[in-house]
Protein backbone atom coordinates (compact mmCIF):
# COMPACT_ATOMS: atom_id res chain seq x y z
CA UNK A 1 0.00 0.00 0.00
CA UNK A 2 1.22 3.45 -1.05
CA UNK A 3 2.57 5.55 1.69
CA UNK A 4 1.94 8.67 -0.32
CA UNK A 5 -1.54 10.72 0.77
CA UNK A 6 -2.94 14.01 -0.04
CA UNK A 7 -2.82 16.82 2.33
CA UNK A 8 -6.64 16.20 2.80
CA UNK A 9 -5.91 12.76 4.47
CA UNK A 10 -3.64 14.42 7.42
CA UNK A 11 -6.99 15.11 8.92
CA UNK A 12 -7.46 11.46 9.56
CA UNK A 13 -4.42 10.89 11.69
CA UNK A 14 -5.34 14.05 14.26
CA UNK A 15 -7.59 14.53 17.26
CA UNK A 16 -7.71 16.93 19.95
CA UNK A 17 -5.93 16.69 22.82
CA UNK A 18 -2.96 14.67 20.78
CA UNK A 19 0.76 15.13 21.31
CA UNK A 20 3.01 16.30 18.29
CA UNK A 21 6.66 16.49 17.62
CA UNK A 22 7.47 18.88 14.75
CA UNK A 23 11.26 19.11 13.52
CA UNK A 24 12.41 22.66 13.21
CA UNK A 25 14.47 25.41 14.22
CA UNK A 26 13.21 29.06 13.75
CA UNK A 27 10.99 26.97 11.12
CA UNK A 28 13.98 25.63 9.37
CA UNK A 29 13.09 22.53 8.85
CA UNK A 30 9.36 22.47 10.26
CA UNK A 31 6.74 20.96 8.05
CA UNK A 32 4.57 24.21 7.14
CA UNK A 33 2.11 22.38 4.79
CA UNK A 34 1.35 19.84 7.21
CA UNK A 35 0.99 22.29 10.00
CA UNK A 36 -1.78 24.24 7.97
CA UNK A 37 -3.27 20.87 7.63
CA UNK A 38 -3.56 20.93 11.31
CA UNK A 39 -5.12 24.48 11.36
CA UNK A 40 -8.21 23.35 8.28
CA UNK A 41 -8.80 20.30 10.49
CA UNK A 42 -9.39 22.58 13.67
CA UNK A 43 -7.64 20.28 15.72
CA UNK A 44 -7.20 21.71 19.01
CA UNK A 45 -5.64 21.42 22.70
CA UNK A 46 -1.94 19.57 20.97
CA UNK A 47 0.67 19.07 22.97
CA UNK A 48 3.48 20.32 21.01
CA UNK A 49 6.87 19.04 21.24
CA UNK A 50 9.41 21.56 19.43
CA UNK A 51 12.74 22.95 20.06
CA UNK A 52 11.21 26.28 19.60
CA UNK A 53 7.71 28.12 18.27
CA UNK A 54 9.11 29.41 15.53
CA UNK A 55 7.91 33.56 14.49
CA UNK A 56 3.93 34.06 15.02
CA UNK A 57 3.46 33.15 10.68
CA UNK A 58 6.51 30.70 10.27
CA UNK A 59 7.47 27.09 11.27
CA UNK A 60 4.51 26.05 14.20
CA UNK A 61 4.02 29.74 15.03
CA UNK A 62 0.70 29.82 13.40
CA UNK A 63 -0.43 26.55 15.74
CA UNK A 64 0.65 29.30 18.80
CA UNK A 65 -1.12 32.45 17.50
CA UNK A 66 -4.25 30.53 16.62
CA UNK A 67 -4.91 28.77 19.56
CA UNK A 68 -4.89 25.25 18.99
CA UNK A 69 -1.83 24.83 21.68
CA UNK A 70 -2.76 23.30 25.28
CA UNK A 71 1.09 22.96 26.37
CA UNK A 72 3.89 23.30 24.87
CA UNK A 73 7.73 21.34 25.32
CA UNK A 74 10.72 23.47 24.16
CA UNK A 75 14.14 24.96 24.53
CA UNK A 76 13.31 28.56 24.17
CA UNK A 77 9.95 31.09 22.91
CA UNK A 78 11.68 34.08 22.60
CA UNK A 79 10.99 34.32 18.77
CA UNK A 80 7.42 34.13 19.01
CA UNK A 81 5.55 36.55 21.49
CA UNK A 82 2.47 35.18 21.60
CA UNK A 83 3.63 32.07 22.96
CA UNK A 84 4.51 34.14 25.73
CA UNK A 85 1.45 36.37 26.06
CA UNK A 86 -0.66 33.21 26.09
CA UNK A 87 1.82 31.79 28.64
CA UNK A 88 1.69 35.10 31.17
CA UNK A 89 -2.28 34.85 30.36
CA UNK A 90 -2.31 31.19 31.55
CA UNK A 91 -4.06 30.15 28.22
CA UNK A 92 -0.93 28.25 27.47
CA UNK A 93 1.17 25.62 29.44
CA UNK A 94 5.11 26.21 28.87
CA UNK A 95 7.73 23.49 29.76
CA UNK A 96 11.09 24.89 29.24
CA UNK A 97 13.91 22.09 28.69
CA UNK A 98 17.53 23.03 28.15
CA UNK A 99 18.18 21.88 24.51
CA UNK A 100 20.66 18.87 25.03
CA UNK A 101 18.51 17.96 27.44
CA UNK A 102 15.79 18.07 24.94
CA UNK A 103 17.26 16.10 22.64
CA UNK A 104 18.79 13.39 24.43
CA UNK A 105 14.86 13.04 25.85
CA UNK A 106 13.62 12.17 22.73
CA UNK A 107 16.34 10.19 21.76
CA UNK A 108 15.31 8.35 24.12
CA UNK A 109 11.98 8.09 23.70
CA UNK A 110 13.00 6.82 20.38
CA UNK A 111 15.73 4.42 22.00
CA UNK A 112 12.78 2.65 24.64
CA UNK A 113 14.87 4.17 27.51
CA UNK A 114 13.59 5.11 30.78
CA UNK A 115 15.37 8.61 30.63
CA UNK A 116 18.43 9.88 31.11
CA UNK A 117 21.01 11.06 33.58
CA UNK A 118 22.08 14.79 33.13
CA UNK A 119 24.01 17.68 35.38
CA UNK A 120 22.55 20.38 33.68
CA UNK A 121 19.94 22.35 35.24
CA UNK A 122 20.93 20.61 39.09
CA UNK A 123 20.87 23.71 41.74
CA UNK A 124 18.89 25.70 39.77
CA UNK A 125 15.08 25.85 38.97
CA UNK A 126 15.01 23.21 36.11
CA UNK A 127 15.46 20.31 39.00
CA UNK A 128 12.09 21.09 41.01
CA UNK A 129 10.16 17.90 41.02
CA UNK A 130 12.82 15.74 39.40
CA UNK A 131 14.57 12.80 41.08
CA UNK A 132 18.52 13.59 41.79
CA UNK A 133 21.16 10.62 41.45
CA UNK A 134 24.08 10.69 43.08
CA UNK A 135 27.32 8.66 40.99
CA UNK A 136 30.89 9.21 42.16
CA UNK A 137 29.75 11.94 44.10
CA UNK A 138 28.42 13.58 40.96
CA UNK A 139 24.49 15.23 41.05
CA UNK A 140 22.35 13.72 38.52
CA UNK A 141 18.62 14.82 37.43
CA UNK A 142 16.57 11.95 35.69
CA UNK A 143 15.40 13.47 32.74
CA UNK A 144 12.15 11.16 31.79
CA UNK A 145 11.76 10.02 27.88
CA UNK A 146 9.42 11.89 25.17
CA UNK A 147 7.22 10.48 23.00
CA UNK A 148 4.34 11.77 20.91
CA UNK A 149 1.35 10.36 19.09
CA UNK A 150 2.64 11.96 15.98
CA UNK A 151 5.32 13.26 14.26
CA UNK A 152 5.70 16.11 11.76
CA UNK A 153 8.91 15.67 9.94
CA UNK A 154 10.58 17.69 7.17
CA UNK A 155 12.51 16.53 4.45
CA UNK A 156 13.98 17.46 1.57
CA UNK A 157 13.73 14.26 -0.84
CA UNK A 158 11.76 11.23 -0.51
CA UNK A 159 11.06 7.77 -2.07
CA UNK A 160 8.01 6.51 -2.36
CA UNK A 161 8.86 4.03 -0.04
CA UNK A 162 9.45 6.56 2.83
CA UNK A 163 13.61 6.56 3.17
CA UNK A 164 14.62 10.12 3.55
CA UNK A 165 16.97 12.84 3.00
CA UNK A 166 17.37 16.33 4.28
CA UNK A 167 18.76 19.45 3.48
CA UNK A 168 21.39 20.56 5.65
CA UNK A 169 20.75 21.90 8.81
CA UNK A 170 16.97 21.67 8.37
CA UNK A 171 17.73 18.34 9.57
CA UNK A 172 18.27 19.34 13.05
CA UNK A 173 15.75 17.66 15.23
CA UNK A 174 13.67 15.58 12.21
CA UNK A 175 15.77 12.14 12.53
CA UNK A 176 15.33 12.10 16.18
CA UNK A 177 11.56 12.75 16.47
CA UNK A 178 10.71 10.08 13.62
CA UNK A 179 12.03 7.56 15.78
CA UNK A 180 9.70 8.76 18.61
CA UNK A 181 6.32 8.70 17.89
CA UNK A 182 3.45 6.57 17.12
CA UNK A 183 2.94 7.69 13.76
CA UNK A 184 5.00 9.77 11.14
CA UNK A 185 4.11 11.74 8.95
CA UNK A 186 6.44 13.53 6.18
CA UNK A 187 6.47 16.54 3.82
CA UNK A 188 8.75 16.60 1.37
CA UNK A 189 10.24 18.72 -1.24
CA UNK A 190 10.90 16.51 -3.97
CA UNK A 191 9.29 12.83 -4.57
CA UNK A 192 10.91 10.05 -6.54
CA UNK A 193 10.60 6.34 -6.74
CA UNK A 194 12.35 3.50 -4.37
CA UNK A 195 15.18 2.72 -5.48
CA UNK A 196 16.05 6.36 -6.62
CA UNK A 197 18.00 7.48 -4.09
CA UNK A 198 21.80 6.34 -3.20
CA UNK A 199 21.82 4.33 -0.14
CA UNK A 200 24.54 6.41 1.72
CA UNK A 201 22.82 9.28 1.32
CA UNK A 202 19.45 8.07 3.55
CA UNK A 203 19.34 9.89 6.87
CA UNK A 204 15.99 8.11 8.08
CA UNK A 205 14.81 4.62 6.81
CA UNK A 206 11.41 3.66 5.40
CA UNK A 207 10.78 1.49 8.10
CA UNK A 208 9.81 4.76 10.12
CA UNK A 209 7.83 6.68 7.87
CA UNK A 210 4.03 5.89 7.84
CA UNK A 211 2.96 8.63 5.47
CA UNK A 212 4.76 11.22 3.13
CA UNK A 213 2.55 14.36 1.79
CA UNK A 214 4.65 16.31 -0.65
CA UNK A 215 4.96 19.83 -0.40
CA UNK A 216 2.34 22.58 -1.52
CA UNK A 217 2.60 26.02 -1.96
CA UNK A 218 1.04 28.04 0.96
């Protein structure tokens, strides 16, 4: 069965109160057709997983500035003021995760880990209500996995069979959240058949992707 679906089908795979990864930083590398998929379909109160929100009309920014956002899980806001106005007005839930941390959390969520070990964040604010480990007299925080019920991933080129590449650094956090959630779903720049693509150059395997949706202009 063909992994290939029109942006119409996305609606099928979302419900409110769902958790999404997106790839992405500033919007490099976020999936902006599939994310104005998510606005048609009205799907509201996501959990979104991202390193950032992106600017208020770029990347998952529009998810922010039109409401559909119950909590979100990033490194910073900064770029996007209405994430913070909503977050000040209580409208919006804001987890704040240094961005190693951040990854390495999702890795492994990907990995079937139980979480992590880290230093960062011990003695300040970012260790309230974690668990601290102690190794060779060295404070750890237990960092706890993340996982999503669906992921939005970028790329630049895909088969039809669902191996991927991507275009330099929009391929920041895409890799990593395709191996961590339930389902994935892909837009891509440029579409060509299995077999197509030189082996060495495939970042993620087919095995991950459940759906690609290739690009549209917005």
């Amino acid at each position: 069965m063909s992994k290939v679906i029109s942006v119409a089908e996305v609606k099928h795979h979302l419900f409110d109160g769902m958790s999404i990864m997106s790839g992405g930083f500033m919007g490099i590398g976020s999936a902006e057709t599939l994310v104005q998929a998510i606005l048609e379909a009205g799907t509201k109160d996501i959990t979104l997983i991202s390193s950032d929100t992106a600017l208020i009309d770029t990347g998952v920014g529009p998810l922010i500035a039109n409401n559909r956002i119950k909590k979100v899980i990033a490194s910073h806001i900064g770029t996007n003021p209405e994430t913070g106005k909503k977050m000040i007005a209580g409208e919006i839930e804001v987890e704040l995760v240094p961005q190693g941390t951040f990854a390495e959390r999702i890795r492994a969520g990907g990995a079937g880990l139980g979480g992590i070990l880290t230093p960062t964040g011990v003695g300040t604010v970012v260790e309230e209500g974690k668990q601290k480990i102690q190794i060779d007299h060295i404070d750890y925080l237990l960092e706890l996995p993340l996982k999503a019920d669906l992921a939005l991933i970028k790329a630049h080129t895909a088969d039809t069979a669902g191996n991927l590449i991507y275009d330099g650094s929009a391929r920041n956090f895409n890799p990593l959240m395709a191996l961590a959630c339930k389902t994935v779903i892909v837009e891509t720049d440029y579409l060509v058949e299995a077999g197509e693509l030189e082996p060495n150059h495939i970042i993620t395997p087919a095995t991950l992707v459940d759906y690609i949706v290739l690009k549209t202009a917005l």
